[in-house]
N, C-alpha and C. Protein backbone atom coordinates (compact mmCIF):
# COMPACT_ATOMS: atom_id res chain seq x y z
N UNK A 1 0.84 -1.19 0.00
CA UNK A 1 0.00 0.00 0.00
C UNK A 1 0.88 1.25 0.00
N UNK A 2 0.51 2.20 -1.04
CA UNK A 2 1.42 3.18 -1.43
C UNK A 2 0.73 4.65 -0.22
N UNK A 3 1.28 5.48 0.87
CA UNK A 3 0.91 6.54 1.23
C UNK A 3 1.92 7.94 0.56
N UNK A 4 0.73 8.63 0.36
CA UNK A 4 1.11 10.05 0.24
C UNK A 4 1.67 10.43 0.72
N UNK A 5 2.55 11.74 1.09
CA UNK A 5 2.77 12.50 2.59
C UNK A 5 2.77 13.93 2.08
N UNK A 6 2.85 15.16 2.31
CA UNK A 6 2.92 16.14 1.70
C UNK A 6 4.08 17.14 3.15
N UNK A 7 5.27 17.30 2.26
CA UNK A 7 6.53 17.74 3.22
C UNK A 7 6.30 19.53 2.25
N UNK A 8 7.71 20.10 2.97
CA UNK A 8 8.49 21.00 2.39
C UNK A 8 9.62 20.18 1.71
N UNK A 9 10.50 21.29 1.24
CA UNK A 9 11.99 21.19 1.12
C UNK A 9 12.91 20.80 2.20
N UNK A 10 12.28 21.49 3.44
CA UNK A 10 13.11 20.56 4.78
C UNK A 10 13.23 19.21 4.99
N UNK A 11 12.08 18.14 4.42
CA UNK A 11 12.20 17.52 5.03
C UNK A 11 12.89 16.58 4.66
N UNK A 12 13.69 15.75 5.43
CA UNK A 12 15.42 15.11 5.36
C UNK A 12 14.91 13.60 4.26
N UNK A 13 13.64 12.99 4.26
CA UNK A 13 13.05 11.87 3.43
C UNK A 13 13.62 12.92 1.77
N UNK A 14 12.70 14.01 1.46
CA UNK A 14 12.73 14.52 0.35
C UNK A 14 13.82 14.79 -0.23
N UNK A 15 14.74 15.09 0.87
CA UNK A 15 16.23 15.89 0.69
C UNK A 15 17.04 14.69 0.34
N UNK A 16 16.71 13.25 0.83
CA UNK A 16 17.92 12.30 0.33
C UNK A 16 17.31 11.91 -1.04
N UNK A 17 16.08 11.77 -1.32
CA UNK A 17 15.51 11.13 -2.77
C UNK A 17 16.36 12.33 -3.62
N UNK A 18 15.91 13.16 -3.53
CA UNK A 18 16.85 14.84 -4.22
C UNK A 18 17.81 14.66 -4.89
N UNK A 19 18.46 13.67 -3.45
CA UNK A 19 19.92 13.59 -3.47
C UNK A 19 20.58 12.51 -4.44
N UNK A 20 19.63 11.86 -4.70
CA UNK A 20 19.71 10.20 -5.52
C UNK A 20 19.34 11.17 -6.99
N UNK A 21 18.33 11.60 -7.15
CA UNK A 21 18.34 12.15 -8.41
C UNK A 21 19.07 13.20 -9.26
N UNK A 22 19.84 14.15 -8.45
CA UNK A 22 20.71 14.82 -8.94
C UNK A 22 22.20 14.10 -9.41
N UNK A 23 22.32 12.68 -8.37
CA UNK A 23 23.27 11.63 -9.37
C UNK A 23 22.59 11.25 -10.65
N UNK A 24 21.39 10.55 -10.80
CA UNK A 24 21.09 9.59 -11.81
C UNK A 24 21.13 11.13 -13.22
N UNK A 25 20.94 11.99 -12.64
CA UNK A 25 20.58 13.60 -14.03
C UNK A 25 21.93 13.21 -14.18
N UNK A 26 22.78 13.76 -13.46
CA UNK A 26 24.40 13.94 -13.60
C UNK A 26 25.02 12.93 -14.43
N UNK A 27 24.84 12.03 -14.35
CA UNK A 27 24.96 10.53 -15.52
C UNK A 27 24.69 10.62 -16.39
N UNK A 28 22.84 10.75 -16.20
CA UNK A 28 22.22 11.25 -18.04
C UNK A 28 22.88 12.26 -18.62
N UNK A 29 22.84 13.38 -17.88
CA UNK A 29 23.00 14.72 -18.73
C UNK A 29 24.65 14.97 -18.95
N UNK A 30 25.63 14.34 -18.23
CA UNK A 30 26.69 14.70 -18.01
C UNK A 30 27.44 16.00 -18.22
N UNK A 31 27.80 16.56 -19.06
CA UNK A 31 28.29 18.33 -19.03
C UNK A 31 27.40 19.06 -19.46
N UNK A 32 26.20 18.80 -19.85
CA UNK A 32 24.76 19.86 -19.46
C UNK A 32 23.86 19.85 -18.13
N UNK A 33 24.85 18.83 -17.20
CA UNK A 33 24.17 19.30 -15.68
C UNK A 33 24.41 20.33 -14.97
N UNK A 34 25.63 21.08 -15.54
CA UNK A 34 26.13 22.28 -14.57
C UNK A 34 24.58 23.03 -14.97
N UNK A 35 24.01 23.28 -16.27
CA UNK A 35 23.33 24.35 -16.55
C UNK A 35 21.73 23.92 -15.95
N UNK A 36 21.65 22.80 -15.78
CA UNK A 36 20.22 22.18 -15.47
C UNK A 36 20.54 22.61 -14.08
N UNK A 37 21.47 22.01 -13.47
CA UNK A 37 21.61 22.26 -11.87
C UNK A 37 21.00 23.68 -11.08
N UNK A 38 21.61 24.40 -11.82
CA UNK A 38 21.68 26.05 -11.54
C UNK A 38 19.72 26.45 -10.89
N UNK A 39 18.51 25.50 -11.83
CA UNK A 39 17.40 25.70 -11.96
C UNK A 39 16.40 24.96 -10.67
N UNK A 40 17.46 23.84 -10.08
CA UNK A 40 16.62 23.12 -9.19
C UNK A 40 16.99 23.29 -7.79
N UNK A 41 17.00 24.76 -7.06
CA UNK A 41 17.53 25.00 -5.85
C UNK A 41 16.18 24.18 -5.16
N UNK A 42 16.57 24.13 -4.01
CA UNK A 42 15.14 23.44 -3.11
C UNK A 42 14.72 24.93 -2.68
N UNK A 43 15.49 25.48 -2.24
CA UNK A 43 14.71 26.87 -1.71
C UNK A 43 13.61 27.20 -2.13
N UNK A 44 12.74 27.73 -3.43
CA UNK A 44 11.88 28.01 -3.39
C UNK A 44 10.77 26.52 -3.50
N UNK A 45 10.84 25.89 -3.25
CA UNK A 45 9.86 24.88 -2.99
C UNK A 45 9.51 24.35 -1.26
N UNK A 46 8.39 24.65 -1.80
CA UNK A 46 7.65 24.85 -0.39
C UNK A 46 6.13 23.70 -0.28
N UNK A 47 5.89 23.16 -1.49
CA UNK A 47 4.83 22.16 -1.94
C UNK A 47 5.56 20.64 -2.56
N UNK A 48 5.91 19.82 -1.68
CA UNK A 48 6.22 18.51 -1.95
C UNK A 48 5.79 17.36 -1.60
N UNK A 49 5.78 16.11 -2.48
CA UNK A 49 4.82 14.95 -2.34
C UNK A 49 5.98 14.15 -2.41
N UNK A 50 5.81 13.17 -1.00
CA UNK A 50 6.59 11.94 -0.56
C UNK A 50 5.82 10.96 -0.94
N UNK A 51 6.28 10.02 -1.90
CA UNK A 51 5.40 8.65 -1.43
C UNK A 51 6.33 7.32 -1.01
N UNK A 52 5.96 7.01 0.03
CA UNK A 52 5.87 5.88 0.73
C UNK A 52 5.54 4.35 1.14
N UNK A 53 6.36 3.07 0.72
CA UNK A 53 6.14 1.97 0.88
C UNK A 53 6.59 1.09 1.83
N UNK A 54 6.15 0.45 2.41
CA UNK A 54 6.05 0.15 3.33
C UNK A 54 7.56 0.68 4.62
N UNK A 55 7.21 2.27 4.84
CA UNK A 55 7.81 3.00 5.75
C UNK A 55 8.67 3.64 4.99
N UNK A 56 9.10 3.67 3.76
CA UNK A 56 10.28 3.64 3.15
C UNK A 56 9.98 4.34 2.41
N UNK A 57 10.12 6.00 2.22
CA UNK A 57 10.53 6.91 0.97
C UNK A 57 10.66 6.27 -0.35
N UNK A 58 10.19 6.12 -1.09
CA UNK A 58 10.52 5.32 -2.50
C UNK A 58 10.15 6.38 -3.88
N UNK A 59 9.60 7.73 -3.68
CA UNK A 59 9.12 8.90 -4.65
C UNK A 59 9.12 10.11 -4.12
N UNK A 60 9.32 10.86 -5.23
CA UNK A 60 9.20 12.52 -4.59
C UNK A 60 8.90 13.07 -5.83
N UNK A 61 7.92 14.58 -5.23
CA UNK A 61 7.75 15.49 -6.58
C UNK A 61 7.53 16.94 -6.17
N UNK A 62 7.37 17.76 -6.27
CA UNK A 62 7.52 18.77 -6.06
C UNK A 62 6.67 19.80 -6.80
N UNK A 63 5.69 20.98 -6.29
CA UNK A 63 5.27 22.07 -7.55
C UNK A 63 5.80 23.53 -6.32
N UNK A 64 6.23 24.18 -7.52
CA UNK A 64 6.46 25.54 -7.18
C UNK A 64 5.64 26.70 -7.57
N UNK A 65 5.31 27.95 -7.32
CA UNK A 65 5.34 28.99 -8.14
C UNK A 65 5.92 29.20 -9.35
N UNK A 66 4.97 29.27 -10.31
CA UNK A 66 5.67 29.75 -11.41
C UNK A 66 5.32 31.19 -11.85
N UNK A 67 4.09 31.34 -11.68
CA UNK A 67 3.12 32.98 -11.92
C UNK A 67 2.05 32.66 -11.86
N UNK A 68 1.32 33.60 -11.91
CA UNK A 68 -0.09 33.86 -11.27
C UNK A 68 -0.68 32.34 -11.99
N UNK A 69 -1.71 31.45 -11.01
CA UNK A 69 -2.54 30.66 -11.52
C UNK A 69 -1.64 29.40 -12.27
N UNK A 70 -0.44 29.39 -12.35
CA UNK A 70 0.69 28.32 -12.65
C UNK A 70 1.48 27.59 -11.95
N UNK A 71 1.67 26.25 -11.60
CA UNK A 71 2.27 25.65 -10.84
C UNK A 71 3.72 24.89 -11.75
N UNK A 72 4.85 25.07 -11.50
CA UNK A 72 5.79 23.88 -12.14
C UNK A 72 6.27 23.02 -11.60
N UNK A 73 6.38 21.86 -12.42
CA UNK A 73 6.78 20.64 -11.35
C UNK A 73 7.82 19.96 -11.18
N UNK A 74 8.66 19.78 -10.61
CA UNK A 74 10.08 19.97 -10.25
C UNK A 74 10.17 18.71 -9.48
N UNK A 75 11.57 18.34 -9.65
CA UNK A 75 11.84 17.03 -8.96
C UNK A 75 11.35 15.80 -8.55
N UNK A 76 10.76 15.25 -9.56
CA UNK A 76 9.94 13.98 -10.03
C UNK A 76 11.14 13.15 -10.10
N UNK A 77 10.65 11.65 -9.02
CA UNK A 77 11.80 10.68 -9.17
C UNK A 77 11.45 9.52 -8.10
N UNK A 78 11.60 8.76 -8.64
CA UNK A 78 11.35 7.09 -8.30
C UNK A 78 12.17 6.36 -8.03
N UNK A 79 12.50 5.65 -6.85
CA UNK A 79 13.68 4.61 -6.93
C UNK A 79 13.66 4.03 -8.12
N UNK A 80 14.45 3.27 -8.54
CA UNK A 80 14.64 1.78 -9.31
C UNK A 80 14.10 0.72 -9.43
N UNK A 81 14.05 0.34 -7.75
CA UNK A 81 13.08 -0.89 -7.83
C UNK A 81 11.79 -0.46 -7.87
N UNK A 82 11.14 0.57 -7.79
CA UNK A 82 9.63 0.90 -7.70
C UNK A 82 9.10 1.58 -9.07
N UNK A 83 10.24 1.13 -9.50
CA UNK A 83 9.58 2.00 -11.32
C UNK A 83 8.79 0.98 -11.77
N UNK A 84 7.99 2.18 -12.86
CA UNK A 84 6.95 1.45 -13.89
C UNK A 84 5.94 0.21 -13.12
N UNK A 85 5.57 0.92 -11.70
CA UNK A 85 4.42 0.16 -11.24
C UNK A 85 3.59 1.43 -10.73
N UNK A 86 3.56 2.59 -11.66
CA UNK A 86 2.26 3.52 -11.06
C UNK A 86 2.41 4.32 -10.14
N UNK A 87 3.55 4.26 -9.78
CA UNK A 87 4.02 4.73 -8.33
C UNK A 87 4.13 6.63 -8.65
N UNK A 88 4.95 6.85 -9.85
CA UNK A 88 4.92 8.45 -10.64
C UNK A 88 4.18 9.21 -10.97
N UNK A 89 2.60 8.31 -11.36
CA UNK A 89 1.61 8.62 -11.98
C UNK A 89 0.66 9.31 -10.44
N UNK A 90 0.65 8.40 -9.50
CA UNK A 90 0.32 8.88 -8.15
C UNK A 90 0.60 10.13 -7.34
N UNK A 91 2.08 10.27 -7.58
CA UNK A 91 2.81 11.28 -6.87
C UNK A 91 2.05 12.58 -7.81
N UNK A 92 2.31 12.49 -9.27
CA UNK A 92 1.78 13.49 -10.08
C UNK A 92 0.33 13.94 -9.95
N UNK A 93 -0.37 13.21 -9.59
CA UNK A 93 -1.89 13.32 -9.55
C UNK A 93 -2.01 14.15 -8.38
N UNK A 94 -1.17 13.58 -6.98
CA UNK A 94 -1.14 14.14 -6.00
C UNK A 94 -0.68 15.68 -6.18
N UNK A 95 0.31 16.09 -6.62
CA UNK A 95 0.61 17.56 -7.48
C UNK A 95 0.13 18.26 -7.78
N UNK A 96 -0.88 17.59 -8.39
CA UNK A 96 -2.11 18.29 -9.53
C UNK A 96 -2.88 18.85 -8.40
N UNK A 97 -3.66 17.65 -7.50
CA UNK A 97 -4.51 18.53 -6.31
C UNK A 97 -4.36 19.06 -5.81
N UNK A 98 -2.77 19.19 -5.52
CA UNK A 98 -2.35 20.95 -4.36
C UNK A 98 -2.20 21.96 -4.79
N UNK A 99 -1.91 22.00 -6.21
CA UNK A 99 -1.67 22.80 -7.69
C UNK A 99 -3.47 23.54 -7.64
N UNK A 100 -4.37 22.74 -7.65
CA UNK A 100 -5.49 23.15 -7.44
C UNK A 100 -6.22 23.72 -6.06
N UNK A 101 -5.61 23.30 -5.04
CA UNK A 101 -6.10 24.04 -3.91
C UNK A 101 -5.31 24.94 -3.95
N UNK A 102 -4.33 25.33 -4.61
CA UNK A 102 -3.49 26.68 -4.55
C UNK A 102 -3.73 27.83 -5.21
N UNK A 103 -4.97 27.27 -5.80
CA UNK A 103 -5.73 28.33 -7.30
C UNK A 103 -5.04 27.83 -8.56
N UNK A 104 -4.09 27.03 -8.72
CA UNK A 104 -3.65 27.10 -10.23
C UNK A 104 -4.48 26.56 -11.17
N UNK A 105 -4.62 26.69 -12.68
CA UNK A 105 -5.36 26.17 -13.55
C UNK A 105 -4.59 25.32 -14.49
N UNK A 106 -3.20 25.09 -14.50
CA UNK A 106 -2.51 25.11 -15.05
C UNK A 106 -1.21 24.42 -14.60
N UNK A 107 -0.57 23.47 -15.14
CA UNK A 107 0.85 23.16 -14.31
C UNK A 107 1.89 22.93 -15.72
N UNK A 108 3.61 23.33 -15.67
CA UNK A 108 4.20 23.03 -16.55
C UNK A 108 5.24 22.35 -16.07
N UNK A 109 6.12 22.13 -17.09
CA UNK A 109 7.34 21.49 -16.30
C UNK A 109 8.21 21.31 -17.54
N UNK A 110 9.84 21.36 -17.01
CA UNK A 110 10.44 20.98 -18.10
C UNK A 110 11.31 19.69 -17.97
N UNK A 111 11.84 19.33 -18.63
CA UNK A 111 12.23 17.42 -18.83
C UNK A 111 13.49 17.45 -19.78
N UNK A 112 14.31 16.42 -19.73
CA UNK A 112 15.11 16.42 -21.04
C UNK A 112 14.85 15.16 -21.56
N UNK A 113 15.82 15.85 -23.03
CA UNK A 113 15.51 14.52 -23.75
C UNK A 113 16.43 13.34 -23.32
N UNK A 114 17.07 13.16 -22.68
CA UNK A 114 17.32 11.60 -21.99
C UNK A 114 16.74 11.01 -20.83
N UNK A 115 15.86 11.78 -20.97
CA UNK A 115 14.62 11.14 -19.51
C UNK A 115 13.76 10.80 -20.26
N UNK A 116 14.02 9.96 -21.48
CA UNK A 116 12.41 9.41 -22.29
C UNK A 116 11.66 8.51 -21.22
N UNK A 117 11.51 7.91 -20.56
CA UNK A 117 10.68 7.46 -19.07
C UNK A 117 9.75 8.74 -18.68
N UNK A 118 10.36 9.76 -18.63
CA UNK A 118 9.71 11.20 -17.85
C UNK A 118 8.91 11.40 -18.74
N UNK A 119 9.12 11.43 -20.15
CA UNK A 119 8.92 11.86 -21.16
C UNK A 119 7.36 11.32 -21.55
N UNK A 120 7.35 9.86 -21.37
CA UNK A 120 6.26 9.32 -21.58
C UNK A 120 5.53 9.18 -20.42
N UNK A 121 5.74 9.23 -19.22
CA UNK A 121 4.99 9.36 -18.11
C UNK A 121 3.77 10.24 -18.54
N UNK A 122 4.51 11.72 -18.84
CA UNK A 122 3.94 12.59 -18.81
C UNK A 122 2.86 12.99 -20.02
N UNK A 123 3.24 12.44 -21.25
CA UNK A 123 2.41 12.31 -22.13
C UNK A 123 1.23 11.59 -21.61
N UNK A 124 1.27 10.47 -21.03
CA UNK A 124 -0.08 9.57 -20.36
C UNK A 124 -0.44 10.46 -19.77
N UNK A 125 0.28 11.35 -18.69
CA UNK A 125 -1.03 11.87 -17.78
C UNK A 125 -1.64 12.90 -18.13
N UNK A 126 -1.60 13.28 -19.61
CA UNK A 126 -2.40 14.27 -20.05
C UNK A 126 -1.80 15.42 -20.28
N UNK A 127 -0.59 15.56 -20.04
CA UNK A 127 0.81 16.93 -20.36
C UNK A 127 0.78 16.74 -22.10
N UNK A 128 0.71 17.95 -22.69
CA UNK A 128 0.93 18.33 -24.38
C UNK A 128 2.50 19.26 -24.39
N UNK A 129 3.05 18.98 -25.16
CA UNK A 129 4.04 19.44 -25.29
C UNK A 129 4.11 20.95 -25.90
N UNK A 130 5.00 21.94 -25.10
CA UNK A 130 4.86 23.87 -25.50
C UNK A 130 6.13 23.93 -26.03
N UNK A 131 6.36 24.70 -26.75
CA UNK A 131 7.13 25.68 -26.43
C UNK A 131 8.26 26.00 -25.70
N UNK A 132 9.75 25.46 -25.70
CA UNK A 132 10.56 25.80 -23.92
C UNK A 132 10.44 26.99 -24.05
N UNK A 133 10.37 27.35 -22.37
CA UNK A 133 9.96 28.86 -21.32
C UNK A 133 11.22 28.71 -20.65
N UNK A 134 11.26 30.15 -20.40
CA UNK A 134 11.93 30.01 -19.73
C UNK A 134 13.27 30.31 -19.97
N UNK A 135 14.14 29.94 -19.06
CA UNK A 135 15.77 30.01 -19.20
C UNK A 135 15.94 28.70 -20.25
N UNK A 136 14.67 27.56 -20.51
CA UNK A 136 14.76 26.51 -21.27
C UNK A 136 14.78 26.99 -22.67
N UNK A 137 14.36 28.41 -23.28
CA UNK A 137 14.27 28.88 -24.45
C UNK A 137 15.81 28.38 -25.15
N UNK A 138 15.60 27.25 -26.48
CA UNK A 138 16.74 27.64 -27.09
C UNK A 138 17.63 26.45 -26.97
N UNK A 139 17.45 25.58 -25.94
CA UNK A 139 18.38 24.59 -24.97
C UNK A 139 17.20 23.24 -25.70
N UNK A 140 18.86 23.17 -26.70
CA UNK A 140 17.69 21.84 -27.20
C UNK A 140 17.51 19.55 -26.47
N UNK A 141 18.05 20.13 -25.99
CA UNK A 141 17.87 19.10 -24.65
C UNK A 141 16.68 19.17 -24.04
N UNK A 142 16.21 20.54 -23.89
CA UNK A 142 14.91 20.32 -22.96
C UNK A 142 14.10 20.15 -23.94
N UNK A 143 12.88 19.62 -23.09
CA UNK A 143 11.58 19.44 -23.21
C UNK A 143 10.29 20.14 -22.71
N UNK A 144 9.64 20.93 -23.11
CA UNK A 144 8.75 21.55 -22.15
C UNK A 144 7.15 21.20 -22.42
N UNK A 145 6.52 20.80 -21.37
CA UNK A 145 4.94 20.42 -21.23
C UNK A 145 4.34 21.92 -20.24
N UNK A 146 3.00 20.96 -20.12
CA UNK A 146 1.67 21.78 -19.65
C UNK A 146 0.77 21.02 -20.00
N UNK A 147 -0.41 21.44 -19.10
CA UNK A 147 -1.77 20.50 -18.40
C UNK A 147 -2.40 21.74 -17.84
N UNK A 148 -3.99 21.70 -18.37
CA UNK A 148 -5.01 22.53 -17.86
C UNK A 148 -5.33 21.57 -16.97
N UNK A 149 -5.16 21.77 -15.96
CA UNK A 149 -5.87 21.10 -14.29
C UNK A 149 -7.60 21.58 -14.34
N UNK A 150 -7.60 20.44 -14.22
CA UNK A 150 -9.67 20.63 -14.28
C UNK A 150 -9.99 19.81 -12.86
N UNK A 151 -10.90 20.64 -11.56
CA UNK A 151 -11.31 20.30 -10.63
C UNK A 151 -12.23 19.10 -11.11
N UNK A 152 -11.92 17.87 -9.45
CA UNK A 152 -12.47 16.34 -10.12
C UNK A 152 -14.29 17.17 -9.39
N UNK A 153 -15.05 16.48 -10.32
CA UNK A 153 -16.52 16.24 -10.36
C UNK A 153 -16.87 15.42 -9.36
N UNK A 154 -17.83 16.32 -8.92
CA UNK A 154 -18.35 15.30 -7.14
C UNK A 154 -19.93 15.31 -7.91
């Protein structure tokens, strides 16, 4: 049974998954991580989703401020052994609903192209591909999405 948790940036679960994913980027991306790095301070993130198996941190994701009514989503990442069982798709959904109690209508995010895993995650959950924004303008490595968040029907 998979639990939610909803942390900051403080908290030391989020901060070691962080810590695992800024290796596995650093691998992929190798001398375009200095410039990716520069974009993923924890500081301004203040909205983060832990998920949890049995006691054990195994996901993290993150939405920030981006501008009025926009959420971006930052630091999406899965152990190894817990990939490609749904576990990403959860954390993201979870995103989406705090993204919406926060007023946003809207969430983006950017990805590269050697995270094809990220890549297709995100196509399933309903992300269309924009435009890179951003400091991503131009940087053909990235990838940039977006999702109109529509409140669920009671």
């Amino acid at each position: 049974m998979l639990e939610l948790k909803r942390v900051d940036s403080d908290d030391l679960d989020f901060r070691k998954l962080v810590a695992m994913l800024d290796i596995e980027l650093a691998e992929r991306d190798g001398e375009d991580n200095a410039f990716y790095s520069q974009f993923n301070s924890l500081d301004a993130i203040r909205s983060a989703v832990l998920a949890y198996a049995e006691g054990q941190a195994i996901a993290c994701g993150a939405i920030k401020y981006f501008e009025e009514g926009v959420r971006e989503v930052k630091r999406m990442f899965v152990l190894p052994a817990h990939r490609g069982k749904g576990v990403a798709k959860q954390v993201l959904a979870a995103l989406e609903a705090w993204a919406l109690e926060q007023g946003s209508t809207r969430c983006v995010l950017e990805t590269g192209k050697r995270q094809p895993e990220a890549i297709r995650l995100y196509a399933k959950c309903g992300y269309s591909q924009i435009p890179n924004y951003g400091q991503y303008i131009g940087v053909d490595n990235s990838v940039c999405f977006e999702k109109i968040l529509m409140p669920e029907r009671r």
